[in-house]
Each structure stands twice: as structure tokens, then as C-alpha cells.
PDB file of N, CA and C in Angstrom:
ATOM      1  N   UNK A   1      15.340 -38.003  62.206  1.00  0.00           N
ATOM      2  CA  UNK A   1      16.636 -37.749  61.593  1.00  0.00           C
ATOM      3  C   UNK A   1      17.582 -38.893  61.914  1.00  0.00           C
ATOM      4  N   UNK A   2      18.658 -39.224  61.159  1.00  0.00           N
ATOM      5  CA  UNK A   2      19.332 -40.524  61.280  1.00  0.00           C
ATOM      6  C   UNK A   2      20.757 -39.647  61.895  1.00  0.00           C
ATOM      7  N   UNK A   3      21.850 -40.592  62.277  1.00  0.00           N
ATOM      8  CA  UNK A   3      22.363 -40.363  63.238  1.00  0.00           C
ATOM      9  C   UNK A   3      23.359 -39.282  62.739  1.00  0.00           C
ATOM     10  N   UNK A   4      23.665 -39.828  60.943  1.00  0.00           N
ATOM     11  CA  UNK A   4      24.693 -38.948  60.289  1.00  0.00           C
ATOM     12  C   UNK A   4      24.112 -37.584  60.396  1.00  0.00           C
ATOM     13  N   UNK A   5      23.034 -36.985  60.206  1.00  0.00           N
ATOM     14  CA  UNK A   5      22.566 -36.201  59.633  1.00  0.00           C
ATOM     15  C   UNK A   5      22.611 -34.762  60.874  1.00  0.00           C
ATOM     16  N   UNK A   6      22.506 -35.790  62.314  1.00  0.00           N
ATOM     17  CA  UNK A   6      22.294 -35.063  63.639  1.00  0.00           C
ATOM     18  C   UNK A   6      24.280 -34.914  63.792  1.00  0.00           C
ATOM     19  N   UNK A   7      24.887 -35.297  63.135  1.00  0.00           N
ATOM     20  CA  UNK A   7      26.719 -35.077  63.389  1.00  0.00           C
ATOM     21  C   UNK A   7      26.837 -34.140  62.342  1.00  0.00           C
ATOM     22  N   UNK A   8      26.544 -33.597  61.276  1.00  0.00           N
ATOM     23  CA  UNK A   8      26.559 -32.676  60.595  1.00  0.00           C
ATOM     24  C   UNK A   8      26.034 -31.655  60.835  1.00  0.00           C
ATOM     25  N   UNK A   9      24.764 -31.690  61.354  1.00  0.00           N
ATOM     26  CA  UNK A   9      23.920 -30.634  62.258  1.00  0.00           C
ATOM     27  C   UNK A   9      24.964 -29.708  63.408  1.00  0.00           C
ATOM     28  N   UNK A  10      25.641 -31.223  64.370  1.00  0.00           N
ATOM     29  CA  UNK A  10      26.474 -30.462  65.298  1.00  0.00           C
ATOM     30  C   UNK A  10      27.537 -30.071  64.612  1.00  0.00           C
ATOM     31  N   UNK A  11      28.827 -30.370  63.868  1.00  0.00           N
ATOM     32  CA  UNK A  11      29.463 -29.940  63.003  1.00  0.00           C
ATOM     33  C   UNK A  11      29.359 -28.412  62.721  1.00  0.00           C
ATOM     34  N   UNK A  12      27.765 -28.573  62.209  1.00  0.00           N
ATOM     35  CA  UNK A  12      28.051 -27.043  61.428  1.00  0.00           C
ATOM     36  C   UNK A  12      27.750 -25.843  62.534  1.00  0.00           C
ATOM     37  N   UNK A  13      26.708 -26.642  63.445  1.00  0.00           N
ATOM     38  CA  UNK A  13      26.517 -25.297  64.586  1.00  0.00           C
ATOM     39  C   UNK A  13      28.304 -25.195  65.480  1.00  0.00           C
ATOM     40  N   UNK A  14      29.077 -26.585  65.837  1.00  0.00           N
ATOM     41  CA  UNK A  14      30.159 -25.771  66.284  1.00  0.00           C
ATOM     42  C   UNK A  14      30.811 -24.623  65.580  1.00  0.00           C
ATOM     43  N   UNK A  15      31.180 -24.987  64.216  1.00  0.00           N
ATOM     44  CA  UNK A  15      31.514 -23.969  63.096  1.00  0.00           C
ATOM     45  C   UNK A  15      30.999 -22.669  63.639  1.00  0.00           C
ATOM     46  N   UNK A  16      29.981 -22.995  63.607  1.00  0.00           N
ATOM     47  CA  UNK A  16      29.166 -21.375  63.475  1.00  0.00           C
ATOM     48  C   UNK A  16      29.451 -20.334  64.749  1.00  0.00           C
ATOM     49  N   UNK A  17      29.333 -21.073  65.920  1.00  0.00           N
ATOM     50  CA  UNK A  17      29.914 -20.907  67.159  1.00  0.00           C
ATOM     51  C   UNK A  17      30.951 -19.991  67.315  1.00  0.00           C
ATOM     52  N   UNK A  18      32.041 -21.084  66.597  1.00  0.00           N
ATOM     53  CA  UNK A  18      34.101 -20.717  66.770  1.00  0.00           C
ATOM     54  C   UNK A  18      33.773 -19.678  65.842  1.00  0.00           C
ATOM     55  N   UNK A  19      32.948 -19.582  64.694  1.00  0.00           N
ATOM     56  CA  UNK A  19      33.208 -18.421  64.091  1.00  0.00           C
ATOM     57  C   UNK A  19      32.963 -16.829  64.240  1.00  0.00           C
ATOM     58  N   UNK A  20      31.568 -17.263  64.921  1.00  0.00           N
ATOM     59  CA  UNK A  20      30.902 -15.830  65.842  1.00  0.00           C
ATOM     60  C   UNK A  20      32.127 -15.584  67.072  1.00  0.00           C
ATOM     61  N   UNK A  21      32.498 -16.244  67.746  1.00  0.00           N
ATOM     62  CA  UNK A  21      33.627 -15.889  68.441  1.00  0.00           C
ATOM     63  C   UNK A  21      34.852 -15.617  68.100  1.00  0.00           C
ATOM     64  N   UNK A  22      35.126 -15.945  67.294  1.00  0.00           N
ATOM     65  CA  UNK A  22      36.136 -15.210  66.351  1.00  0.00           C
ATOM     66  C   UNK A  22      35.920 -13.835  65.612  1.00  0.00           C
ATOM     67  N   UNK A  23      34.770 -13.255  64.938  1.00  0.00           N
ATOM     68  CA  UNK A  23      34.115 -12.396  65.133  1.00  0.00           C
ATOM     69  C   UNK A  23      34.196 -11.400  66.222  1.00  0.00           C
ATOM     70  N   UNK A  24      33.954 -11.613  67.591  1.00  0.00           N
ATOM     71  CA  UNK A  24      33.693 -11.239  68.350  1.00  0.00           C
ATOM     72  C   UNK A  24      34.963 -10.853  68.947  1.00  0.00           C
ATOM     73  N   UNK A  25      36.050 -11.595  68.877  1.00  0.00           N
ATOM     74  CA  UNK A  25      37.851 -11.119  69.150  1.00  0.00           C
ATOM     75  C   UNK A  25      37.904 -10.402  68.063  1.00  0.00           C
ATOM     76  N   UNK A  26      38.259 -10.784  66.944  1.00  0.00           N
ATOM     77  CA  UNK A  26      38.440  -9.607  65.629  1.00  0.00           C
ATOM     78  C   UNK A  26      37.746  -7.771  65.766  1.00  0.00           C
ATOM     79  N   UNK A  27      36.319  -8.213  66.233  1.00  0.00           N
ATOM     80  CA  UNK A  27      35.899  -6.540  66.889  1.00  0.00           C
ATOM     81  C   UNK A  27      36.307  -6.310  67.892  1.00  0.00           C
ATOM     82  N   UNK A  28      36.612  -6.760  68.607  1.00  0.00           N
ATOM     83  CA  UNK A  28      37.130  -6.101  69.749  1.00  0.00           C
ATOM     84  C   UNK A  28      38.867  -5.587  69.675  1.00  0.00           C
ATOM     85  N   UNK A  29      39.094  -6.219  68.632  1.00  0.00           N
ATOM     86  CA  UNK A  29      41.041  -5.886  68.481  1.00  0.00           C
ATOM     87  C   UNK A  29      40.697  -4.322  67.370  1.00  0.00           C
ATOM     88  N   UNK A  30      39.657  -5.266  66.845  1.00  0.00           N
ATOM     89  CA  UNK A  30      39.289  -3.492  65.922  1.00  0.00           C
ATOM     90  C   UNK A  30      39.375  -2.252  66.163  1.00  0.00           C
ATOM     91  N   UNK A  31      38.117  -2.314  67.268  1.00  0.00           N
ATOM     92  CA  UNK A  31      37.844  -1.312  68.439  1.00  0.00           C
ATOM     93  C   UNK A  31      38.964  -0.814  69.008  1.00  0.00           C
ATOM     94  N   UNK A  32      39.666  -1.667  69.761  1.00  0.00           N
ATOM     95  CA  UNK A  32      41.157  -1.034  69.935  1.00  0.00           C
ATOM     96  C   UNK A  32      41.801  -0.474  69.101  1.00  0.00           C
ATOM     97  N   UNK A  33      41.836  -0.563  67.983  1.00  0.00           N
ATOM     98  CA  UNK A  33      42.777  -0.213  67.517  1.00  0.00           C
ATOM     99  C   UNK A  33      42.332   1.507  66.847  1.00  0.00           C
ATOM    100  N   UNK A  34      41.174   0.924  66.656  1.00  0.00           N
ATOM    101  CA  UNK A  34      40.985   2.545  66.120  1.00  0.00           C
ATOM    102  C   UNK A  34      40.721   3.657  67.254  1.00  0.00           C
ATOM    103  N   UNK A  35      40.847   3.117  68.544  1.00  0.00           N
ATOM    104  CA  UNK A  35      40.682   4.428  69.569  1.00  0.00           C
ATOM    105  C   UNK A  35      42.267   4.922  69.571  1.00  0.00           C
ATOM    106  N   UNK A  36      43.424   3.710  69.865  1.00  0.00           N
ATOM    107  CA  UNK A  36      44.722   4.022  69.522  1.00  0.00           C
ATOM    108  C   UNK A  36      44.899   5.077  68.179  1.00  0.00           C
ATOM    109  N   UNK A  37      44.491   4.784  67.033  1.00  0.00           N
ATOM    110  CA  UNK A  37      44.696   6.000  65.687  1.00  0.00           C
ATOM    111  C   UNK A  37      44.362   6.781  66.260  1.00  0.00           C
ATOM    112  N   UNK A  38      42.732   7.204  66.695  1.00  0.00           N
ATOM    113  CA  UNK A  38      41.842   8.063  66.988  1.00  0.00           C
ATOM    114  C   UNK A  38      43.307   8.895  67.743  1.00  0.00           C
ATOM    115  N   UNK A  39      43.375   8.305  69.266  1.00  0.00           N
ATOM    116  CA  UNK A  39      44.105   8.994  69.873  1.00  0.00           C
ATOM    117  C   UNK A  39      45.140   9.788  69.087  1.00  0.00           C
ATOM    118  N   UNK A  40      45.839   8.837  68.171  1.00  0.00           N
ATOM    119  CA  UNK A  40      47.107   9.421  67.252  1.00  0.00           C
ATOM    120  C   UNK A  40      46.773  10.652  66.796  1.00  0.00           C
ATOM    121  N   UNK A  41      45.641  10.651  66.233  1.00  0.00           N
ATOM    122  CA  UNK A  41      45.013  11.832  65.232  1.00  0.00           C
ATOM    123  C   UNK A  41      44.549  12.674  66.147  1.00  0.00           C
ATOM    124  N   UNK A  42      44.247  12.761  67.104  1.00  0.00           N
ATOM    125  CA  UNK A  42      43.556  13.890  68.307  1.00  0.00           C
ATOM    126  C   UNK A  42      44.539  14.627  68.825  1.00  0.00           C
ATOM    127  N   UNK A  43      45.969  14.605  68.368  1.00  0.00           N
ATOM    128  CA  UNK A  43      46.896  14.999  69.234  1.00  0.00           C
ATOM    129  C   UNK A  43      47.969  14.474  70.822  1.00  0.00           C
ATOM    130  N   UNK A  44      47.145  13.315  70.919  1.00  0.00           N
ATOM    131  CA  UNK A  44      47.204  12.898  72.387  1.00  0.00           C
ATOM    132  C   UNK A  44      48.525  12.269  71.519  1.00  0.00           C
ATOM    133  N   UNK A  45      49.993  12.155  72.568  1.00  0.00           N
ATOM    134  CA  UNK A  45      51.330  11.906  71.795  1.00  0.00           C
ATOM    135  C   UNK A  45      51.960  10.759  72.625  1.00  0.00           C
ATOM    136  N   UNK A  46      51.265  10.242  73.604  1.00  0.00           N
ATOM    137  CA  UNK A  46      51.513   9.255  74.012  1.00  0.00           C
ATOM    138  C   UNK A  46      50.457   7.806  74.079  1.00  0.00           C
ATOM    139  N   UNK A  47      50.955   6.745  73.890  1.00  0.00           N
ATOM    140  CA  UNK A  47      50.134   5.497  74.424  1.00  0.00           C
ATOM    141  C   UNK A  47      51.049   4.602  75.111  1.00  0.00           C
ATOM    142  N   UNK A  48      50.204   3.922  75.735  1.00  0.00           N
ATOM    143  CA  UNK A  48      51.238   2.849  76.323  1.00  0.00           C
ATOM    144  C   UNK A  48      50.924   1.461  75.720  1.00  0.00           C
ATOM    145  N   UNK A  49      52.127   0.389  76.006  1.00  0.00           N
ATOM    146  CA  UNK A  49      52.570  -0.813  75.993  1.00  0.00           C
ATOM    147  C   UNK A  49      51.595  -1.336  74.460  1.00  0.00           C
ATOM    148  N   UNK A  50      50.544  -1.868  75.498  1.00  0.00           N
ATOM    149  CA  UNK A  50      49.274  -2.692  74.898  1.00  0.00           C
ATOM    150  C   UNK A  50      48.846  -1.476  73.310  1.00  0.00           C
ATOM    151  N   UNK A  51      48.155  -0.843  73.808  1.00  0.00           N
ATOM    152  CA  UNK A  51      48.052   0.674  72.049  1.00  0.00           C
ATOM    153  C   UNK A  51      49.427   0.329  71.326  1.00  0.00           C
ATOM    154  N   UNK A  52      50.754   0.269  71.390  1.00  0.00           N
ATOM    155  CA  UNK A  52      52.074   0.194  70.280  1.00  0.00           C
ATOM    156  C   UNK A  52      52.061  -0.859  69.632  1.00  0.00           C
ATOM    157  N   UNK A  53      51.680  -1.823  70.592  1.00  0.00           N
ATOM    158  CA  UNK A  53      51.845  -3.512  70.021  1.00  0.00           C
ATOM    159  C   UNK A  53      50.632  -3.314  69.083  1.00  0.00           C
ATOM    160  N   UNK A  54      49.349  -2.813  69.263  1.00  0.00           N
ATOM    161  CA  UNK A  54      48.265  -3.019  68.084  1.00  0.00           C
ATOM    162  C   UNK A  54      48.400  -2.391  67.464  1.00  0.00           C
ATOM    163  N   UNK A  55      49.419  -1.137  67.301  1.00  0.00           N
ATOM    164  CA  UNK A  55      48.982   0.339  66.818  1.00  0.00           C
ATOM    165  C   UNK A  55      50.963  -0.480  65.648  1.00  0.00           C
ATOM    166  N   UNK A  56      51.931  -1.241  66.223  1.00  0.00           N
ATOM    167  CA  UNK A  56      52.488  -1.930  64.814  1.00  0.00           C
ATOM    168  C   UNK A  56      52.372  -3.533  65.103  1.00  0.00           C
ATOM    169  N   UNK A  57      51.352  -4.245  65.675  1.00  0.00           N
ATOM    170  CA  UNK A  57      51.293  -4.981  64.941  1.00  0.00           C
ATOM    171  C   UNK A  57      51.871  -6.504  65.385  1.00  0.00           C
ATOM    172  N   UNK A  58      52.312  -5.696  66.997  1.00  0.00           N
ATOM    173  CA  UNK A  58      53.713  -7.006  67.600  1.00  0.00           C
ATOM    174  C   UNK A  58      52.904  -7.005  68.534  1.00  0.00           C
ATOM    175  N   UNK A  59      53.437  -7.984  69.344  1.00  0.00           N
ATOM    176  CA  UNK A  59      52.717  -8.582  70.560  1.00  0.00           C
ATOM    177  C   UNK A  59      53.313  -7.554  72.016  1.00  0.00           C
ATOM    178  N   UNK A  60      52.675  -7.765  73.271  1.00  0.00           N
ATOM    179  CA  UNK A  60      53.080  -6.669  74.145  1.00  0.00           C
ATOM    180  C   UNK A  60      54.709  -7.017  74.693  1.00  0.00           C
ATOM    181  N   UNK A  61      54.712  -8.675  74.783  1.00  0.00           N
ATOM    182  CA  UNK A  61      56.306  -9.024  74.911  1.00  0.00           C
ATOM    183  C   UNK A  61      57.131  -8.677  74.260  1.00  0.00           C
ATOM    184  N   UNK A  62      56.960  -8.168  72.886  1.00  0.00           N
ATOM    185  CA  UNK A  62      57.627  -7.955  71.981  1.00  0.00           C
ATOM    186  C   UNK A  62      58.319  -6.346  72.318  1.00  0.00           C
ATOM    187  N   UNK A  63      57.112  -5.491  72.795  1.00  0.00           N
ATOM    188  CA  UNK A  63      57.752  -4.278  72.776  1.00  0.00           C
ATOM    189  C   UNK A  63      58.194  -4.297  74.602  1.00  0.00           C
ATOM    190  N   UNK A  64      57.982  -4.953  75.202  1.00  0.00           N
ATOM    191  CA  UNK A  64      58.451  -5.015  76.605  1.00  0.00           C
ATOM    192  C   UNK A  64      59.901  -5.434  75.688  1.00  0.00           C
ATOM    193  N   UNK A  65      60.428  -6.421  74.974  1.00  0.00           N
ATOM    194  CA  UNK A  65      61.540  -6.800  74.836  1.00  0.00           C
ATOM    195  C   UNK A  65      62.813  -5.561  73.995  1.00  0.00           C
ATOM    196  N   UNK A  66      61.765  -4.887  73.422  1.00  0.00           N
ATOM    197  CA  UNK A  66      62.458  -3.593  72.431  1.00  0.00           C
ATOM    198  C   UNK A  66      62.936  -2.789  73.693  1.00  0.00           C
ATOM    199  N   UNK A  67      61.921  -2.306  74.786  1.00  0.00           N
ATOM    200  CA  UNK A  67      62.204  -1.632  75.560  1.00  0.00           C
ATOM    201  C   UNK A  67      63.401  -1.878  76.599  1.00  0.00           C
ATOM    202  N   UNK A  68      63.494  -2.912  77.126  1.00  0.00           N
ATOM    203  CA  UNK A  68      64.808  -4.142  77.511  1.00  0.00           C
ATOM    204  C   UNK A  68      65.982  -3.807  77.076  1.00  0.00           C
ATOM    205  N   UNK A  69      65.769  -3.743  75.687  1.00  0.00           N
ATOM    206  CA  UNK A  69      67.186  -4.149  74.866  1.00  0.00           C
ATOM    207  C   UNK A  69      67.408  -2.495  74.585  1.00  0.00           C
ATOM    208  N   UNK A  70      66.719  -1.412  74.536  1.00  0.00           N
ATOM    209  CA  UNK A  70      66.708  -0.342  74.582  1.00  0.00           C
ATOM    210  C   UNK A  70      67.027   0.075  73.055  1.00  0.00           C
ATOM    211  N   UNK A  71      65.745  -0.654  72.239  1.00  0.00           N
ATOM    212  CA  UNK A  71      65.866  -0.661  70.905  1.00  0.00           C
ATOM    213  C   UNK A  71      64.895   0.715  70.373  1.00  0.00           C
ATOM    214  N   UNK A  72      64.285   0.727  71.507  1.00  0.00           N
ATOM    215  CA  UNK A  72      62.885   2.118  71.177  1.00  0.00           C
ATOM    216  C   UNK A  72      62.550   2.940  72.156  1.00  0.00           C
ATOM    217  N   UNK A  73      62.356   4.170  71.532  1.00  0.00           N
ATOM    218  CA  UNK A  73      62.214   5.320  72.796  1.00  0.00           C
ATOM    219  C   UNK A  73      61.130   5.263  73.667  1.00  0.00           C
ATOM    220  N   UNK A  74      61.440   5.301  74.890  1.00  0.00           N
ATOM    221  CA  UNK A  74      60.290   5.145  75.925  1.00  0.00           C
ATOM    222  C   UNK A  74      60.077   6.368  76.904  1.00  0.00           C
ATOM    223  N   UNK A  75      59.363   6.372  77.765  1.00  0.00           N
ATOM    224  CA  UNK A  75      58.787   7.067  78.894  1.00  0.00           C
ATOM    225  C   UNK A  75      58.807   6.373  79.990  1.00  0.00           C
ATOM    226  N   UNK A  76      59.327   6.571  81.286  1.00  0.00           N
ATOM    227  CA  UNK A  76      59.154   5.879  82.170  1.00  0.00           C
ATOM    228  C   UNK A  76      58.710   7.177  83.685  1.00  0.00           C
ATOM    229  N   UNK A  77      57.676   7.790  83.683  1.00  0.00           N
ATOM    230  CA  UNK A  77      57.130   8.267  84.713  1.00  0.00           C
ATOM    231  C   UNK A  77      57.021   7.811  86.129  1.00  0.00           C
ATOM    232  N   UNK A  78      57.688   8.152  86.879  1.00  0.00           N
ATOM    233  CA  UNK A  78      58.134   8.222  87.952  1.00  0.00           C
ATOM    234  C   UNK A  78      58.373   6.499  88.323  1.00  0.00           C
ATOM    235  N   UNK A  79      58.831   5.856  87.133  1.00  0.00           N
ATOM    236  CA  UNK A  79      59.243   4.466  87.624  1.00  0.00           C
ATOM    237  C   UNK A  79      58.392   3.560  87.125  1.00  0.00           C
ATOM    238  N   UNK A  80      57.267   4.130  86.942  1.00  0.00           N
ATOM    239  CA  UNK A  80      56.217   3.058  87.097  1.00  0.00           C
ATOM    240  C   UNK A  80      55.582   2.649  85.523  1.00  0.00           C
ATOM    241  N   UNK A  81      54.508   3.839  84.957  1.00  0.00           N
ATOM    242  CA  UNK A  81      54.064   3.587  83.896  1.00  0.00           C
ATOM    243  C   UNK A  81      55.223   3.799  82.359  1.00  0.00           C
ATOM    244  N   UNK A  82      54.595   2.745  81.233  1.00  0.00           N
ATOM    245  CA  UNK A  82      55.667   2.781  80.297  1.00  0.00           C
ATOM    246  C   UNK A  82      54.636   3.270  79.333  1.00  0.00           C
ATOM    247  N   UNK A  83      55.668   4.592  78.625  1.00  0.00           N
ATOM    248  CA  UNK A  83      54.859   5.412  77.823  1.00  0.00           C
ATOM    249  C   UNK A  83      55.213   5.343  76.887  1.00  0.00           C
ATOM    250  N   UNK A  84      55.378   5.752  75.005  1.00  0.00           N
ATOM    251  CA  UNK A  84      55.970   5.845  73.827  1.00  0.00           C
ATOM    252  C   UNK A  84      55.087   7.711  73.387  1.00  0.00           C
ATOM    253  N   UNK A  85      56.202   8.115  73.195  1.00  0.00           N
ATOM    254  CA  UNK A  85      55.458   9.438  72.112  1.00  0.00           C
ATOM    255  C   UNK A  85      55.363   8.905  70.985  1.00  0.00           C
ATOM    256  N   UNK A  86      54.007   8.997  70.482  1.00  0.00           N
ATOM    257  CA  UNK A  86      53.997   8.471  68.571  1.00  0.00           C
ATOM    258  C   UNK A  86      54.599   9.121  68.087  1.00  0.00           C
ATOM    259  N   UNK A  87      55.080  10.836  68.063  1.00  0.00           N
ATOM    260  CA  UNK A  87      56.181  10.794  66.632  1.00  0.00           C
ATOM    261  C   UNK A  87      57.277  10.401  67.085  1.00  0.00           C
ATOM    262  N   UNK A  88      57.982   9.986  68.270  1.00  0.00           N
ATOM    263  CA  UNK A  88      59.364   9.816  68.282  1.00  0.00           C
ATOM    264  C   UNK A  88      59.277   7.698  67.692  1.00  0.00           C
ATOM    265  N   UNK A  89      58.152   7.076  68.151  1.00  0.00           N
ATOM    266  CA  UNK A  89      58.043   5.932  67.447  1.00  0.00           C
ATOM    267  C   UNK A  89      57.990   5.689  66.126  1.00  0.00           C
ATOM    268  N   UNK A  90      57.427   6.791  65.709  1.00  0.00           N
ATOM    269  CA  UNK A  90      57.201   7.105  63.934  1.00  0.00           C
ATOM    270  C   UNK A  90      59.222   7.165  63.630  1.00  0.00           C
ATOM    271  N   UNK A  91      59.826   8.166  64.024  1.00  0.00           N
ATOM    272  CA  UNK A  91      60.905   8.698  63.819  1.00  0.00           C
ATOM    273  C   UNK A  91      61.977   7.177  63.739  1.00  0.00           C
ATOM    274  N   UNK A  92      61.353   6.576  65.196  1.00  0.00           N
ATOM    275  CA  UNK A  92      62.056   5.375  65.020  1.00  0.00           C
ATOM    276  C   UNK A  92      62.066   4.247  64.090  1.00  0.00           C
ATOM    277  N   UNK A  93      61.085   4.604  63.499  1.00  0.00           N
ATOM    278  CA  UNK A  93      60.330   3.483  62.404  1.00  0.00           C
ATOM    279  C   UNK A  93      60.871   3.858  61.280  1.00  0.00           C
ATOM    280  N   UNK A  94      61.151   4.961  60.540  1.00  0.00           N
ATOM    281  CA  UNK A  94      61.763   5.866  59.685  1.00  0.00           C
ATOM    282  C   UNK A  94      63.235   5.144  59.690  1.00  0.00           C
ATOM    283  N   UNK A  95      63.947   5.547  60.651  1.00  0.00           N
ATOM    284  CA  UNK A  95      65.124   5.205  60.785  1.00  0.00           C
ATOM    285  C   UNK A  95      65.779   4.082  60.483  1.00  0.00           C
ATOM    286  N   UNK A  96      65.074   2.761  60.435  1.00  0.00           N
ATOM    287  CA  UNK A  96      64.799   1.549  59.984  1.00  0.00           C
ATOM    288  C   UNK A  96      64.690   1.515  58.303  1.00  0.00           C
ATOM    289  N   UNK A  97      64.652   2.516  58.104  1.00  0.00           N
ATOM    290  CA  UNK A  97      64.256   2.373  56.565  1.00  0.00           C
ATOM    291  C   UNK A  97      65.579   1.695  55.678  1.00  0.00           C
ATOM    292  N   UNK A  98      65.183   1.026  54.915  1.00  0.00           N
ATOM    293  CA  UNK A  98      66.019   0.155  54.019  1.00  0.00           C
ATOM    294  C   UNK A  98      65.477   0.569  52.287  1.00  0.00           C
ATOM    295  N   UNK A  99      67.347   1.195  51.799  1.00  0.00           N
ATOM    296  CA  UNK A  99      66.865   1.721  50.164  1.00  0.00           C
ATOM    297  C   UNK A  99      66.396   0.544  49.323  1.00  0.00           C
ATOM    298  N   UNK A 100      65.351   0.772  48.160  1.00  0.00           N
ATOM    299  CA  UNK A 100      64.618  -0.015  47.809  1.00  0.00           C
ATOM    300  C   UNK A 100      66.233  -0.314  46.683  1.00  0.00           C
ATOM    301  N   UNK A 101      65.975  -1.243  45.611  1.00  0.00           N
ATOM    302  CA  UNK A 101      66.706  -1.989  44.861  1.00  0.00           C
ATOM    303  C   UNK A 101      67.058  -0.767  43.869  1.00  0.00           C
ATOM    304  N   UNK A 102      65.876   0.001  43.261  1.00  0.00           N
ATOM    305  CA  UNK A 102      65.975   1.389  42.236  1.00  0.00           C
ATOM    306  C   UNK A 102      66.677   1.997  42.760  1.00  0.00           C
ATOM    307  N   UNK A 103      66.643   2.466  44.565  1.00  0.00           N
ATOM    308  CA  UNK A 103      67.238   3.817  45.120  1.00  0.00           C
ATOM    309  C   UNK A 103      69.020   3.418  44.850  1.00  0.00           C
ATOM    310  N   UNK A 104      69.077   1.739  45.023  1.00  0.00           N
ATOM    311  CA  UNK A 104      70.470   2.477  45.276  1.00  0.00           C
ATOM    312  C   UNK A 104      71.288   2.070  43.778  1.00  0.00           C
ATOM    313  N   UNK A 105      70.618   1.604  43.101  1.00  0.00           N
ATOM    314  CA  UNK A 105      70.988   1.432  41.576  1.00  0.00           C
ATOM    315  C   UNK A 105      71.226   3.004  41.139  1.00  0.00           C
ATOM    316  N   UNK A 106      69.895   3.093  41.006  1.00  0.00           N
ATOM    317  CA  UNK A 106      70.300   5.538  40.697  1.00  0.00           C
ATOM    318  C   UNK A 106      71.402   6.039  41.830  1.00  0.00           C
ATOM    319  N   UNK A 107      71.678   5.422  42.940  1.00  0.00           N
ATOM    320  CA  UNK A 107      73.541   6.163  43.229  1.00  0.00           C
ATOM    321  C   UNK A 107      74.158   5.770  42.889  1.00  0.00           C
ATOM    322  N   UNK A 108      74.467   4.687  42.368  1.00  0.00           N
ATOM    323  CA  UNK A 108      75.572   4.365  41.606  1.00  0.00           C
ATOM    324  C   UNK A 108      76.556   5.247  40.951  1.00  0.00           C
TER     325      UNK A 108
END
């Protein structure tokens, strides 16, 4: 094999590599995420930190920073662990709601 042919070779196996490992983060954020629903749907009414950030989507600083600024309802058990009830996060998410362009044309 000539020299180009062995740099395309490596080329495509790094590719293949970064991509199986990428793969391999993508299932695993998966996995999380659907034990977080799961939980949602089982009744269980709390998750913490790490489950909110996957369960909307933000990073864990992000809701450490909501919690800070005392933008979202929390749990704080005896000091230590930080909890969210999903419907009062739902409720909070609701509350946020912004009328679409139709809604507020029809009050007029």
C-alpha cells in the first residue's frame, strides 16, 4: 500500500472511533434520561439536580443557578440534598407561558 492510501485508512478508522464514542455518550445520556421519565411516570415526584437538567434540557450549573437566584421551586432536606417535585417544576414551566401571536389578536 502507498503512503496516501495508509493516511486515509487512518483517517477513516479515527472517524469511526470518535463516532462509536459518541455513540456511546449519546446512550448513555439516553439511558438517563428515560429512567428520569420512567421515574416521572411511576409516581416517584421528586429528582434531583443532574435528572432536571436532562429531564429540560440545561446543564446542572444552570439549574444550580435557577436555584441561587430562587427562580425554581426546590427541596432542601435537612440542608444537604437538592430536590425538585416534577409537578411543581411542570407548574413552573406553565407559568412561563407566553400568548402565541393568534391568542392575543382574538382579545383584542
Amino acid at each position: 500500500m502507498d503512503e496516501q492510501m495508509e493516511e486515509q485508512i487512518e483517517v477513516q478508522i479515527d472517524f469511526k472511533t470518535e463516532t462509536l464514542k459518541n455513540l456511546e455518550q449519546l446512550n448513555k445520556k439516553v439511558s438517563e434520561l428515560i429512567k428520569v421519565q420512567h421515574k416521572a411516570g411511576t409516581g416517584f415526584d421528586y429528582v434531583n439536580a443532574a435528572e432536571l437538567a436532562l429531564l429540560l434540557g440545561e446543564s446542572v450549573k444552570t439549574i444550580y443557578g435557577r436555584v441561587y437566584n430562587k427562580q425554581i421551586p426546590f427541596y432542601k432536606p435537612g440542608g444537604k440534598i437538592l430536590l425538585f417535585k416534577l409537578d411543581e417544576v411542570m407548574d413552573w414551566i406553565k407559568a412561563g407561558r407566553h400568548s402565541s401571536l393568534e391568542e392575543i389578536k382574538s382579545n383584542v
